[in-house]
PDB file of N, CA and C in Angstrom:
ATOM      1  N   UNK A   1      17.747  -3.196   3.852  1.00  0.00           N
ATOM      2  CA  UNK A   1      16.443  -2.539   3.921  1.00  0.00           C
ATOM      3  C   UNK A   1      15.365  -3.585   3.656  1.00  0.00           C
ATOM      4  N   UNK A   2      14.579  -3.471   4.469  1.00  0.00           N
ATOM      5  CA  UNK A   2      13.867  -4.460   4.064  1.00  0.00           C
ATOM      6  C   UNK A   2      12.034  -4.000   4.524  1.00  0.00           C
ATOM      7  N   UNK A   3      11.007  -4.225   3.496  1.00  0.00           N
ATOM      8  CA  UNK A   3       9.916  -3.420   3.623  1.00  0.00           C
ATOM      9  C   UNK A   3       8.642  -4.846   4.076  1.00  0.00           C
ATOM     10  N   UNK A   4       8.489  -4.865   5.079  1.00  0.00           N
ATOM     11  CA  UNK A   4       7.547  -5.878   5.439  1.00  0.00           C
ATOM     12  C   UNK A   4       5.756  -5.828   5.150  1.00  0.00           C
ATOM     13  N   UNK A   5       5.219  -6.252   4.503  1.00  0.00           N
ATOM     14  CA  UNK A   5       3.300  -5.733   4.031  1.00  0.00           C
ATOM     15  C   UNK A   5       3.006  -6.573   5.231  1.00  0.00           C
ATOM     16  N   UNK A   6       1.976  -6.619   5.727  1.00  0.00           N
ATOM     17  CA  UNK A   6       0.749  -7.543   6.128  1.00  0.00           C
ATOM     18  C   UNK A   6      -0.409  -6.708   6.595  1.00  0.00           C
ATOM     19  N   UNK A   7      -1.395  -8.383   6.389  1.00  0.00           N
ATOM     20  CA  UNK A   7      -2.758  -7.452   7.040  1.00  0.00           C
ATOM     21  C   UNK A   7      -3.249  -8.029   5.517  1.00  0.00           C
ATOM     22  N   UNK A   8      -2.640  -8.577   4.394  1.00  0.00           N
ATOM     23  CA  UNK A   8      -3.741  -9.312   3.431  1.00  0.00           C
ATOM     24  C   UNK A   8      -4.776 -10.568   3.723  1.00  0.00           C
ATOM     25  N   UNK A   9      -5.388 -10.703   2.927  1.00  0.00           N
ATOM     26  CA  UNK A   9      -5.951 -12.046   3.179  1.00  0.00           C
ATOM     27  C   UNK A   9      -7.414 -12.128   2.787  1.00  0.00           C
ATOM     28  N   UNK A  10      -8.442 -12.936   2.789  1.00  0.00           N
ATOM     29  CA  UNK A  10      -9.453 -13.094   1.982  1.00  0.00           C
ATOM     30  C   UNK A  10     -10.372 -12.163   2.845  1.00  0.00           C
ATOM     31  N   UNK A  11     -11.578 -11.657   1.977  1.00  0.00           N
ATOM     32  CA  UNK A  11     -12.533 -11.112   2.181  1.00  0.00           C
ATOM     33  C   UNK A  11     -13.466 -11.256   1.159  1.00  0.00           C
ATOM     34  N   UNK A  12     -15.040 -10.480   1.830  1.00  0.00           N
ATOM     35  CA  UNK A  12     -16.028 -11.039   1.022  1.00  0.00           C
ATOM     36  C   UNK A  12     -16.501  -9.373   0.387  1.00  0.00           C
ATOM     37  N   UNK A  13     -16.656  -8.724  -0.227  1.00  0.00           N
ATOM     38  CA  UNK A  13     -17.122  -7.534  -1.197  1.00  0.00           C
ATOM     39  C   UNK A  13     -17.782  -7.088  -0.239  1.00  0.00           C
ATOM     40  N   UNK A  14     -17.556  -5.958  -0.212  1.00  0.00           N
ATOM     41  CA  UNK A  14     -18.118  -4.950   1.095  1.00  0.00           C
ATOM     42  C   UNK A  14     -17.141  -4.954   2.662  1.00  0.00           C
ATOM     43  N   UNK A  15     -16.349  -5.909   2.118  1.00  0.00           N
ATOM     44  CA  UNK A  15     -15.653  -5.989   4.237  1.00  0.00           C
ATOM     45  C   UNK A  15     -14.732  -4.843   3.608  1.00  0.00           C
ATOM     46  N   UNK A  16     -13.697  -4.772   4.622  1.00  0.00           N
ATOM     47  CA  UNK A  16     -12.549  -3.880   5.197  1.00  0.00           C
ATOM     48  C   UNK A  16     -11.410  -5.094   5.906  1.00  0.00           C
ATOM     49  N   UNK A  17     -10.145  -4.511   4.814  1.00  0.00           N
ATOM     50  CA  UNK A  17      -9.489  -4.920   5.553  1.00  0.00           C
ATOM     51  C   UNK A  17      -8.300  -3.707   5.657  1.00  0.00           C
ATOM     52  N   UNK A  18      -6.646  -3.851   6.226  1.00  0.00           N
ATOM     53  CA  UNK A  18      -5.945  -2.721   6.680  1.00  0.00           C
ATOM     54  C   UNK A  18      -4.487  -3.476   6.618  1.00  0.00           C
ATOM     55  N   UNK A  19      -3.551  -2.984   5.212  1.00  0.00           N
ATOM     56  CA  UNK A  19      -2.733  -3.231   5.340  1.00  0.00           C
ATOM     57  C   UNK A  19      -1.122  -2.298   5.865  1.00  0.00           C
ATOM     58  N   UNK A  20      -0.559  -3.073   6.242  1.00  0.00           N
ATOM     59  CA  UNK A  20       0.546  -2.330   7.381  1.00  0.00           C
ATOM     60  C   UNK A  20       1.879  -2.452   6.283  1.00  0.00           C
ATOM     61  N   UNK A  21       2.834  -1.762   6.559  1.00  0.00           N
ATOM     62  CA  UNK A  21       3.873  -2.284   5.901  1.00  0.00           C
ATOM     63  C   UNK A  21       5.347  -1.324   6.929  1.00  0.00           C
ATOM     64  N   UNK A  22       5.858  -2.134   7.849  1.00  0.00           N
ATOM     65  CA  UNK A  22       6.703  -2.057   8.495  1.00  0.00           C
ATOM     66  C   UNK A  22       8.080  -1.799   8.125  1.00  0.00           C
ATOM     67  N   UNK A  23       9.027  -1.284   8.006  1.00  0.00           N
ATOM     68  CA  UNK A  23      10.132  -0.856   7.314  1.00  0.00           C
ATOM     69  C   UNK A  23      11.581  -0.804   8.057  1.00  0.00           C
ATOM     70  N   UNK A  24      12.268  -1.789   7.964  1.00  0.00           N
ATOM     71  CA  UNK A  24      13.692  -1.917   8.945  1.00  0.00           C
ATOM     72  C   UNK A  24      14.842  -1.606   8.108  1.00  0.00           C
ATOM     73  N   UNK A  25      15.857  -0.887   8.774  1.00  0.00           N
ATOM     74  CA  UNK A  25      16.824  -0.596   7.817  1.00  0.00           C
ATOM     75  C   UNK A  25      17.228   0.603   7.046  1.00  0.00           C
ATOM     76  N   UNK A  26      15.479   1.449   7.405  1.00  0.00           N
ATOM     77  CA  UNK A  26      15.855   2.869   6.550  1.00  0.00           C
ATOM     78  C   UNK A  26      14.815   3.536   7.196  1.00  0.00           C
ATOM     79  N   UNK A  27      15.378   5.276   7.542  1.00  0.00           N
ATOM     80  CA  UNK A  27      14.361   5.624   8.033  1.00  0.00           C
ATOM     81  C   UNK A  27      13.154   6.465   6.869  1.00  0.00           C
ATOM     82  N   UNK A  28      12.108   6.456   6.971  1.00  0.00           N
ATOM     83  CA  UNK A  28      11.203   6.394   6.053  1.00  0.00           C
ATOM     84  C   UNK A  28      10.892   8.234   6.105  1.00  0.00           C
ATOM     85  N   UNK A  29      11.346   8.502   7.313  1.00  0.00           N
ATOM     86  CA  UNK A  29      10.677  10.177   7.386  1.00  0.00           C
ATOM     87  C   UNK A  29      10.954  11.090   5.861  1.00  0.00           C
ATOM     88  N   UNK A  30      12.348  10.680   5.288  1.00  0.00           N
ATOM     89  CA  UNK A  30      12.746  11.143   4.085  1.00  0.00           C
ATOM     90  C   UNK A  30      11.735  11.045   2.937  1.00  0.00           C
ATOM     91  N   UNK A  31      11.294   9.941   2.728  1.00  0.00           N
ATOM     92  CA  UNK A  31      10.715   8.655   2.014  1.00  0.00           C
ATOM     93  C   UNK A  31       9.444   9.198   1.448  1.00  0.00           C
ATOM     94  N   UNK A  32       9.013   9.597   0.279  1.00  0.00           N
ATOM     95  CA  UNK A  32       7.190   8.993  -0.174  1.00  0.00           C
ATOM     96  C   UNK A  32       7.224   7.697   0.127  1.00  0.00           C
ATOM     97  N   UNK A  33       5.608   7.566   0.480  1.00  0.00           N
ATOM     98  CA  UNK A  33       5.584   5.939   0.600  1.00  0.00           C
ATOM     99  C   UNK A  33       4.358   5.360  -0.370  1.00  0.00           C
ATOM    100  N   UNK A  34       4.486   4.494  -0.666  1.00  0.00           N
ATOM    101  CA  UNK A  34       3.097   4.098  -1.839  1.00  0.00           C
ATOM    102  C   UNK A  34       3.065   3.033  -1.780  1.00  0.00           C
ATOM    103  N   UNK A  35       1.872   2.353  -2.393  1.00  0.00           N
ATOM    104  CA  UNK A  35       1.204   1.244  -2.101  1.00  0.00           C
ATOM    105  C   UNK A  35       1.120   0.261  -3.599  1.00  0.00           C
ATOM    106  N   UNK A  36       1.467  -0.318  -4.726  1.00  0.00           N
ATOM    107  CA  UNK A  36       1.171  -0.801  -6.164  1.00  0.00           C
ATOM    108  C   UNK A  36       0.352  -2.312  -5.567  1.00  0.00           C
ATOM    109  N   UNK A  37       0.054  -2.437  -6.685  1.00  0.00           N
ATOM    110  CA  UNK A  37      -0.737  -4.353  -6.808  1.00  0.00           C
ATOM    111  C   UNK A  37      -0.299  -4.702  -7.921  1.00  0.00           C
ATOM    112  N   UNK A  38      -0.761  -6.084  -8.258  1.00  0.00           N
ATOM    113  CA  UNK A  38      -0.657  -6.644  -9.333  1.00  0.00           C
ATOM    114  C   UNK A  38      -1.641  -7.772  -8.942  1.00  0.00           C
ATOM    115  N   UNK A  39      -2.480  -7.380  -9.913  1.00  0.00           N
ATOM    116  CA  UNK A  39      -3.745  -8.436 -10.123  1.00  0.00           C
ATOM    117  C   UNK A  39      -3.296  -9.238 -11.208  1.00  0.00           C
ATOM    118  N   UNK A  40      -4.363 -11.015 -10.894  1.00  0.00           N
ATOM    119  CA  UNK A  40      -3.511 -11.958 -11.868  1.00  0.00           C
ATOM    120  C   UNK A  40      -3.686 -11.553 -13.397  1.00  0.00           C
ATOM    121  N   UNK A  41      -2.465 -11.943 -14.368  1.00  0.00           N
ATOM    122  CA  UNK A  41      -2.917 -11.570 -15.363  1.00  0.00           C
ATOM    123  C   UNK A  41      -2.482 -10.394 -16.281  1.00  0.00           C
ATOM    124  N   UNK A  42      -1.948  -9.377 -14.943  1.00  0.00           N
ATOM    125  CA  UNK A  42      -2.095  -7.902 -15.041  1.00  0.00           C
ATOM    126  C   UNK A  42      -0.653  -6.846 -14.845  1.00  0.00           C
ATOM    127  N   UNK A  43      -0.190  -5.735 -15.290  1.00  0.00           N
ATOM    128  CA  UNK A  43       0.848  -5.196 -14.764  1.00  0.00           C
ATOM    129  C   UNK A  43       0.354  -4.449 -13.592  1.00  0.00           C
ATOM    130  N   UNK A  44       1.642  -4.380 -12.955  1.00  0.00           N
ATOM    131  CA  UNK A  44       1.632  -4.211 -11.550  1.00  0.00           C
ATOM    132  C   UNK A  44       0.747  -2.582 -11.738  1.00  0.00           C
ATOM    133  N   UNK A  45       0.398  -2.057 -10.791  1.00  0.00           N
ATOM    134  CA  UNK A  45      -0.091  -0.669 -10.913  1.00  0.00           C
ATOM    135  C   UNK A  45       0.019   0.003  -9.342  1.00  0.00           C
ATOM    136  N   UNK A  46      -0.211   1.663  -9.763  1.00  0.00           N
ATOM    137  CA  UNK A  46      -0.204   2.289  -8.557  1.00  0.00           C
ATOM    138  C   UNK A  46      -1.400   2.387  -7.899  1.00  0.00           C
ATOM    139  N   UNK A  47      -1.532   2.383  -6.481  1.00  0.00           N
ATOM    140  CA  UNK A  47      -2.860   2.253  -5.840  1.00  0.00           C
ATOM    141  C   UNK A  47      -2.622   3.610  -5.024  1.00  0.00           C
ATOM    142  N   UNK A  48      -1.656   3.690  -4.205  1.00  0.00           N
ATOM    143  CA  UNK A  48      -1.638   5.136  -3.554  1.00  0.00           C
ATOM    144  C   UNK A  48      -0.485   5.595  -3.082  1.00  0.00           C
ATOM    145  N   UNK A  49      -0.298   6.950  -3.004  1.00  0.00           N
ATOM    146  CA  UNK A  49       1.015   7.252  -2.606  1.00  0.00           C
ATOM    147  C   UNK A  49       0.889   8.440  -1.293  1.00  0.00           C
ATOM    148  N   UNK A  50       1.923   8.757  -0.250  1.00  0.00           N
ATOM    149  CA  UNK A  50       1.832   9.723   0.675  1.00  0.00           C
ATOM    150  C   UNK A  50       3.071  10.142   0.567  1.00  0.00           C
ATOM    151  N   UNK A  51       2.683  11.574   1.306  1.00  0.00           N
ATOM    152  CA  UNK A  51       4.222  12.566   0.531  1.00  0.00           C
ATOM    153  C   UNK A  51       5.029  12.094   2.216  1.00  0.00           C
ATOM    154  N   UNK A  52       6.227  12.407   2.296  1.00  0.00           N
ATOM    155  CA  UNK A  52       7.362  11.991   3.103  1.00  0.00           C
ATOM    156  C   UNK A  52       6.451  12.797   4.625  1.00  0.00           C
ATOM    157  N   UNK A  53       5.879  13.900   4.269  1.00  0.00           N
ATOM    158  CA  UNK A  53       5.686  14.550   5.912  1.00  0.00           C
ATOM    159  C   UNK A  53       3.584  14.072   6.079  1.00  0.00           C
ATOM    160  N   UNK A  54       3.392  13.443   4.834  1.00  0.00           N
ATOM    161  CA  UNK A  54       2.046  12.802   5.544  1.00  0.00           C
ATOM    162  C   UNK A  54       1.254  14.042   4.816  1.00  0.00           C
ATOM    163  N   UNK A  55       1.714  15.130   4.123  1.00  0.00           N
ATOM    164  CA  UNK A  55       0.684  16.206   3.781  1.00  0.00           C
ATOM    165  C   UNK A  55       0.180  16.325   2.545  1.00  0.00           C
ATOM    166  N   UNK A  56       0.479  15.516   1.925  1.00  0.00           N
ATOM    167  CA  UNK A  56      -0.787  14.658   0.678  1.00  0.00           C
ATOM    168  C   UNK A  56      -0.847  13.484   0.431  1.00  0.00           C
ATOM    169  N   UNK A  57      -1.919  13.312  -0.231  1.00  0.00           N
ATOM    170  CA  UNK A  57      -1.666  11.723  -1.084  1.00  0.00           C
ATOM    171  C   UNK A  57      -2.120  11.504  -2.289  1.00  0.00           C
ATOM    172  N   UNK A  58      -2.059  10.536  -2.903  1.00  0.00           N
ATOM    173  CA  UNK A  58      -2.949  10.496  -4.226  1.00  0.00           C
ATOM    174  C   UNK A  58      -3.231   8.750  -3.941  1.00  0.00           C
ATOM    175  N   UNK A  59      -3.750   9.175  -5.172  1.00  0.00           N
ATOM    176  CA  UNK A  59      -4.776   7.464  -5.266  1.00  0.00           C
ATOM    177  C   UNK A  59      -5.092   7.548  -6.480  1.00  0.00           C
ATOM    178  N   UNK A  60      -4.959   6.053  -7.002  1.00  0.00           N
ATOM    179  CA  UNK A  60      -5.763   5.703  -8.858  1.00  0.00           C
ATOM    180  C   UNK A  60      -7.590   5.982  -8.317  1.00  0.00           C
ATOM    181  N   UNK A  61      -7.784   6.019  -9.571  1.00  0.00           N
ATOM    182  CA  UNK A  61      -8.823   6.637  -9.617  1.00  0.00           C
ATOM    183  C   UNK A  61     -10.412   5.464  -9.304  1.00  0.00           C
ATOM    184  N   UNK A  62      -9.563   4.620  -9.293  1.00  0.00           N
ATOM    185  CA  UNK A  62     -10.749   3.324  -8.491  1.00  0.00           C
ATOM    186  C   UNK A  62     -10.856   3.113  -7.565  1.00  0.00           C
ATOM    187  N   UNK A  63      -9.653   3.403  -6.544  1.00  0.00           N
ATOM    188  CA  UNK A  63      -9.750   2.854  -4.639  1.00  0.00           C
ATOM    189  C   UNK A  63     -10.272   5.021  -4.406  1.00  0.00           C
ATOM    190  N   UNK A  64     -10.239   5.582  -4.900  1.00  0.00           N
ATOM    191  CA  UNK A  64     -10.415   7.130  -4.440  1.00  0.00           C
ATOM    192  C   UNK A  64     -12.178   6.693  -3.926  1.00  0.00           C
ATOM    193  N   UNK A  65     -11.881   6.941  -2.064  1.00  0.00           N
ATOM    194  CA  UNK A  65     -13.395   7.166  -1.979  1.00  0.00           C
ATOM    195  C   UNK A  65     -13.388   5.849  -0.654  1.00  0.00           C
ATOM    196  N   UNK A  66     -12.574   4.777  -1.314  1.00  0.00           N
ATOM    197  CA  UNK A  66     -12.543   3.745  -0.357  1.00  0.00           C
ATOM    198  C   UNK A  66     -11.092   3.222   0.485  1.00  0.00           C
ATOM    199  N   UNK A  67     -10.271   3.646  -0.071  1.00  0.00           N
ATOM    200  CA  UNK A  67      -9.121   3.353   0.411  1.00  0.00           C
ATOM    201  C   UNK A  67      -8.153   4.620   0.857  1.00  0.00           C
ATOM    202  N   UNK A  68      -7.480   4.521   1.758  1.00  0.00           N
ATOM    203  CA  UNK A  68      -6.801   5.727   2.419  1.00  0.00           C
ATOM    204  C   UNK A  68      -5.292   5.345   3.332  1.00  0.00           C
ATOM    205  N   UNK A  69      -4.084   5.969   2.516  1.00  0.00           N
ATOM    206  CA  UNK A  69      -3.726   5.637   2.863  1.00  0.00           C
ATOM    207  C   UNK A  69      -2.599   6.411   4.269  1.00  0.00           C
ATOM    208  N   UNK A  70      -1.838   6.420   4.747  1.00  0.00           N
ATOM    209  CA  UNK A  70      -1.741   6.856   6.049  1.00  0.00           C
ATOM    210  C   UNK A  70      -0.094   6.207   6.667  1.00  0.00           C
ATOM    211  N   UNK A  71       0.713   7.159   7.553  1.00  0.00           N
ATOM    212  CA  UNK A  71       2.240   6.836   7.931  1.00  0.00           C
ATOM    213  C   UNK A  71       2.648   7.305   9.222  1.00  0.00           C
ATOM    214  N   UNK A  72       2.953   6.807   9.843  1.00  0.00           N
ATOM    215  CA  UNK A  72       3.741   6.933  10.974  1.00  0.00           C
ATOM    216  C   UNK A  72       5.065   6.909  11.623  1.00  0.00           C
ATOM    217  N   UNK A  73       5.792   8.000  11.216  1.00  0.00           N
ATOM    218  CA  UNK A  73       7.104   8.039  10.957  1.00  0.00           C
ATOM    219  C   UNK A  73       8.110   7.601  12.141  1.00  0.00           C
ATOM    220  N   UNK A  74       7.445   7.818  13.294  1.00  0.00           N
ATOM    221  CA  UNK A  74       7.843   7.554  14.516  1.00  0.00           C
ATOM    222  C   UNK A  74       8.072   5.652  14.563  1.00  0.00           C
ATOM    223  N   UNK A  75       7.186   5.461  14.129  1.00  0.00           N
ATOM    224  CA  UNK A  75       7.256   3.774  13.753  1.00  0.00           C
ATOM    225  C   UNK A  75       7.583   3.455  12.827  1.00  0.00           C
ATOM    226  N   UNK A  76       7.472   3.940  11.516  1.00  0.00           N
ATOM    227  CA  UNK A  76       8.408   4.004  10.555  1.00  0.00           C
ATOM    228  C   UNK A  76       7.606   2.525   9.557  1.00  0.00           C
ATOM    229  N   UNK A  77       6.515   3.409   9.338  1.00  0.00           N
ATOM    230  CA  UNK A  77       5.221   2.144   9.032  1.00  0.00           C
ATOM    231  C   UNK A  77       4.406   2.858   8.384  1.00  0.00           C
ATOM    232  N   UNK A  78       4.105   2.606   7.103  1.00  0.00           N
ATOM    233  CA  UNK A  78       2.946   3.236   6.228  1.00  0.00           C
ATOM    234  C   UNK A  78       1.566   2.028   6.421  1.00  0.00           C
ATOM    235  N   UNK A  79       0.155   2.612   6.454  1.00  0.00           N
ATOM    236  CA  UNK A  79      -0.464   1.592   6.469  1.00  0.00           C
ATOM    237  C   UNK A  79      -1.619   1.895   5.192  1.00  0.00           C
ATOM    238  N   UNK A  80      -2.192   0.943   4.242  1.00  0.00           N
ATOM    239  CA  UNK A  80      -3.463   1.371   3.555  1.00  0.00           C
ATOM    240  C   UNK A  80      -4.831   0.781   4.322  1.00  0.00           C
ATOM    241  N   UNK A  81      -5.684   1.402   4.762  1.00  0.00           N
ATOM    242  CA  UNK A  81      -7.079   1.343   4.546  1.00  0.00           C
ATOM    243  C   UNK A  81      -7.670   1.143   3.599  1.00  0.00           C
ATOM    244  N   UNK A  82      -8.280  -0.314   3.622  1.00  0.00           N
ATOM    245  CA  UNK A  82      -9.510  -0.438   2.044  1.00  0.00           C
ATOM    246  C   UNK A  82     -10.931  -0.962   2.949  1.00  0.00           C
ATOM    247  N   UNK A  83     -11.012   0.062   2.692  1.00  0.00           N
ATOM    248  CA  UNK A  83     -12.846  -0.383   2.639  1.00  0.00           C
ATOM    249  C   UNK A  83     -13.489  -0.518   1.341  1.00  0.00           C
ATOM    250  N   UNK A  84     -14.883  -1.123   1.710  1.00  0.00           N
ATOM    251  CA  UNK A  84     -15.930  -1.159   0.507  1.00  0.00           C
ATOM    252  C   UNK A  84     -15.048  -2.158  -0.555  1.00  0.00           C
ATOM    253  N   UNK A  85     -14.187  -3.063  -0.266  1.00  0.00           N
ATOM    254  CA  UNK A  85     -13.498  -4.060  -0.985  1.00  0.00           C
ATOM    255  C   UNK A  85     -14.843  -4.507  -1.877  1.00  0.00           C
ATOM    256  N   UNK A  86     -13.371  -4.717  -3.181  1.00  0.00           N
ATOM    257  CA  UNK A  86     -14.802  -4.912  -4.713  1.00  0.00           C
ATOM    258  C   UNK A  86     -13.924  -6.204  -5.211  1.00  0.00           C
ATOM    259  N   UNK A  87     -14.296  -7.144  -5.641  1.00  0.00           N
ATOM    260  CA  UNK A  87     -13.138  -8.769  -6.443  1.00  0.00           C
ATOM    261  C   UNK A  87     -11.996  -7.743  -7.532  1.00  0.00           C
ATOM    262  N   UNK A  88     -12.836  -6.835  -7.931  1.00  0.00           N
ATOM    263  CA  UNK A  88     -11.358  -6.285  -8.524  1.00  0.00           C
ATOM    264  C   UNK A  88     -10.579  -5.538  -8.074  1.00  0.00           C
ATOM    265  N   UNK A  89      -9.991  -5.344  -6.774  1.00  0.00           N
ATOM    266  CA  UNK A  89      -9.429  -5.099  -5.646  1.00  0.00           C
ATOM    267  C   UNK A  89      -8.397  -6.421  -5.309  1.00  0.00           C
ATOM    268  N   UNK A  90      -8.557  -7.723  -5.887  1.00  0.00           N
ATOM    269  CA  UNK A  90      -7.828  -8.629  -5.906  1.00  0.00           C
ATOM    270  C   UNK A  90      -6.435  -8.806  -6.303  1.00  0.00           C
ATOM    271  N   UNK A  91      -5.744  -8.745  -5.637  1.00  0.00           N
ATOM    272  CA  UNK A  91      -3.834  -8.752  -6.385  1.00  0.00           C
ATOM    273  C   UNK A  91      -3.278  -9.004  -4.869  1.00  0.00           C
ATOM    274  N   UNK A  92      -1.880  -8.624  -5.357  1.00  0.00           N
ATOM    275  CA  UNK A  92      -0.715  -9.038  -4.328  1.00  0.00           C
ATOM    276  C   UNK A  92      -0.509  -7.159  -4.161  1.00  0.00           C
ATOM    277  N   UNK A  93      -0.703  -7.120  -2.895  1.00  0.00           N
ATOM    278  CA  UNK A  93       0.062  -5.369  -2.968  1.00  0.00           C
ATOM    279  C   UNK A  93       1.606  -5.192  -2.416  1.00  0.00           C
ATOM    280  N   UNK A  94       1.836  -4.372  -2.528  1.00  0.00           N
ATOM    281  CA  UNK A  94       3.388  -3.951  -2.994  1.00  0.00           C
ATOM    282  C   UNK A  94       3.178  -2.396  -1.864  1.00  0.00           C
ATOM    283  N   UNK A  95       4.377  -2.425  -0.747  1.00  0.00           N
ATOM    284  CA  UNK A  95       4.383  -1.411  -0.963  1.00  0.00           C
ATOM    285  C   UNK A  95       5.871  -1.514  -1.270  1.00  0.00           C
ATOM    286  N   UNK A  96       6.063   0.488  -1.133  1.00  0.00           N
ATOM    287  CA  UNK A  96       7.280   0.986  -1.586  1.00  0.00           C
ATOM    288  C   UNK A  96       8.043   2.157  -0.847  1.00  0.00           C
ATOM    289  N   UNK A  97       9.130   2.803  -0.885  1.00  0.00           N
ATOM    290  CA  UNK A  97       9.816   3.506  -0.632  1.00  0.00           C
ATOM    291  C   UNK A  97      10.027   4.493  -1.601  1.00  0.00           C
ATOM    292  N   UNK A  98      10.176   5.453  -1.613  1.00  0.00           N
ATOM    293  CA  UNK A  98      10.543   6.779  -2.966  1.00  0.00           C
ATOM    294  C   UNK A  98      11.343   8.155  -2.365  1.00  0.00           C
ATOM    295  N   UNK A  99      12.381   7.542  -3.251  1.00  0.00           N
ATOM    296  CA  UNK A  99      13.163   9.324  -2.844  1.00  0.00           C
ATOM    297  C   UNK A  99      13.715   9.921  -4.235  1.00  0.00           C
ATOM    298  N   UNK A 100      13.657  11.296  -4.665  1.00  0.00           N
ATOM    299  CA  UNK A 100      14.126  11.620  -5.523  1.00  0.00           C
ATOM    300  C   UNK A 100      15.311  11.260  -6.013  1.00  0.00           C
ATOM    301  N   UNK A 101      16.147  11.452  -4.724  1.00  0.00           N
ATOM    302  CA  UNK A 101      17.229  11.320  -4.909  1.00  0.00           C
ATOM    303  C   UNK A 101      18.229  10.258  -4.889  1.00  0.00           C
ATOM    304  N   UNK A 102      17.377   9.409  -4.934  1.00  0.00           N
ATOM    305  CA  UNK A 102      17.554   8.128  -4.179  1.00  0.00           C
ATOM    306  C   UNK A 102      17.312   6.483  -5.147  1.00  0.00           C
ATOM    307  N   UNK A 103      17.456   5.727  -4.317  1.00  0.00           N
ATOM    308  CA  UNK A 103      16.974   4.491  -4.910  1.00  0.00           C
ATOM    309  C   UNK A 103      15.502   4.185  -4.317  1.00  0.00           C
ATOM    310  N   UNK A 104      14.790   3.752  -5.067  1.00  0.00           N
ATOM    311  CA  UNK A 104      13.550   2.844  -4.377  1.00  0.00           C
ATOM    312  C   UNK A 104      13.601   1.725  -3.810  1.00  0.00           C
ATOM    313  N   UNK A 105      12.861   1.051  -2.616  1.00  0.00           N
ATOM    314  CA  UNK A 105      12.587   0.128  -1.816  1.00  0.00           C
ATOM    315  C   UNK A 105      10.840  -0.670  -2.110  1.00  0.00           C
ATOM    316  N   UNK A 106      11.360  -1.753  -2.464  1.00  0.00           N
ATOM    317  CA  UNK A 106      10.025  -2.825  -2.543  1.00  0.00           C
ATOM    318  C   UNK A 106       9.967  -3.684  -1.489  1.00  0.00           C
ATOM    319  N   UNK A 107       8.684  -3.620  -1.011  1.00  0.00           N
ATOM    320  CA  UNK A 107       8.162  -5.106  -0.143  1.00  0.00           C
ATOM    321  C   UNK A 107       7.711  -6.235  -1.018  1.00  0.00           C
ATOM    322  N   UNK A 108       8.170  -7.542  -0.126  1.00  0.00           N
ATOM    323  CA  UNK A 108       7.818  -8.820  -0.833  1.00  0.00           C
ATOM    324  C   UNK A 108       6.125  -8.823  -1.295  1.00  0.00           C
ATOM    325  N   UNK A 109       5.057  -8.064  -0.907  1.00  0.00           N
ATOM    326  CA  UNK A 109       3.952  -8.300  -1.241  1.00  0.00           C
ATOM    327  C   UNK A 109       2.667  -9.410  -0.251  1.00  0.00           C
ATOM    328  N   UNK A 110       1.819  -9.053  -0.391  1.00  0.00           N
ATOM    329  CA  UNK A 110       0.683  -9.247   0.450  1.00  0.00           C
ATOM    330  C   UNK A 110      -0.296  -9.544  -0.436  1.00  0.00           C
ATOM    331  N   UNK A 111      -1.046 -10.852  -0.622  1.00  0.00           N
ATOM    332  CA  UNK A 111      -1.943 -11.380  -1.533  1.00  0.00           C
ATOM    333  C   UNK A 111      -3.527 -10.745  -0.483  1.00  0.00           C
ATOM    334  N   UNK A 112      -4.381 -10.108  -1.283  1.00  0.00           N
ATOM    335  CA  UNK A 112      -5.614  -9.933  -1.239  1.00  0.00           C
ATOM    336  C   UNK A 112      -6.695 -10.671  -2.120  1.00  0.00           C
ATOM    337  N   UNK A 113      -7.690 -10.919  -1.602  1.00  0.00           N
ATOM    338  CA  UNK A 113      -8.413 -11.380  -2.301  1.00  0.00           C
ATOM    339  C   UNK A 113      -9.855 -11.334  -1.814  1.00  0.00           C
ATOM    340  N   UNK A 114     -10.365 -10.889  -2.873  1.00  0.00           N
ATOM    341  CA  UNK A 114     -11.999 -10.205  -2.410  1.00  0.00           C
ATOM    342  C   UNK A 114     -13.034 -11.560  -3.604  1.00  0.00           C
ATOM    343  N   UNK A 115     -13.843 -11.827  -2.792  1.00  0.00           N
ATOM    344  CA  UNK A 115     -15.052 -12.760  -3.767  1.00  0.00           C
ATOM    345  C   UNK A 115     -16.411 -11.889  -3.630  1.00  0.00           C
ATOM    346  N   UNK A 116     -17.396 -12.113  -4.334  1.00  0.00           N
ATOM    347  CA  UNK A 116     -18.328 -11.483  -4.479  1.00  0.00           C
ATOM    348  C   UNK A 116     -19.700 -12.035  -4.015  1.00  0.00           C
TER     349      UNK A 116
END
């Protein structure tokens, strides 16, 4: 199984960028999918999660408003939307795989980085 991120990379406070995270090896339709970071310094944290059929999500309470995140089961690819990028928006993001019943799946991570 293996969970692929991209779509990180530098930006300036206020851009948009859109990360993808591609998934081989497992099919994801089962799957919550979620998004964590880890800013330097910092424990890793949750940024957003979508339920297995796409019919909720949640979000920490700092990207709520700017970031959205979104799955396509047919492709078998969760992606996050961040707009309105802020420097503390800066980390490596993570996504993930989640099944109750199940084991979890991590991606190697995607460095962001926002300047002001």
């Amino acid at each position: 199984v293996q969970l692929q991120a991209s779509g990180g990379g530098s930006a300036q406070a206020g851009d948009s960028l859109r990360l993808s995270c591609e998934v081989t090896g497992l099919r994801i339709g089962n799957y919550g999918m979620g998004w964590f970071r880890r800013a330097p310094g910092k424990e890793r944290e949750f940024v957003a999660a979508v339920t297995w059929s796409g019919g909720s999500t949640y979000y920490t309470d700092s990207v709520k408003g700017r970031f959205t995140i979104s799955r396509d089961n047919a492709k078998n690819r969760v992606d996050l939307q961040m707009n309105s990028l802020k420097p503390e928006d800066t980390a490596v993001y993570y996504c993930m795989a989640f099944i109750a019943t199940g084991n979890d799946y991590w991606g190697q991570g995607t460095q962001v980085t926002v300047s002001s």
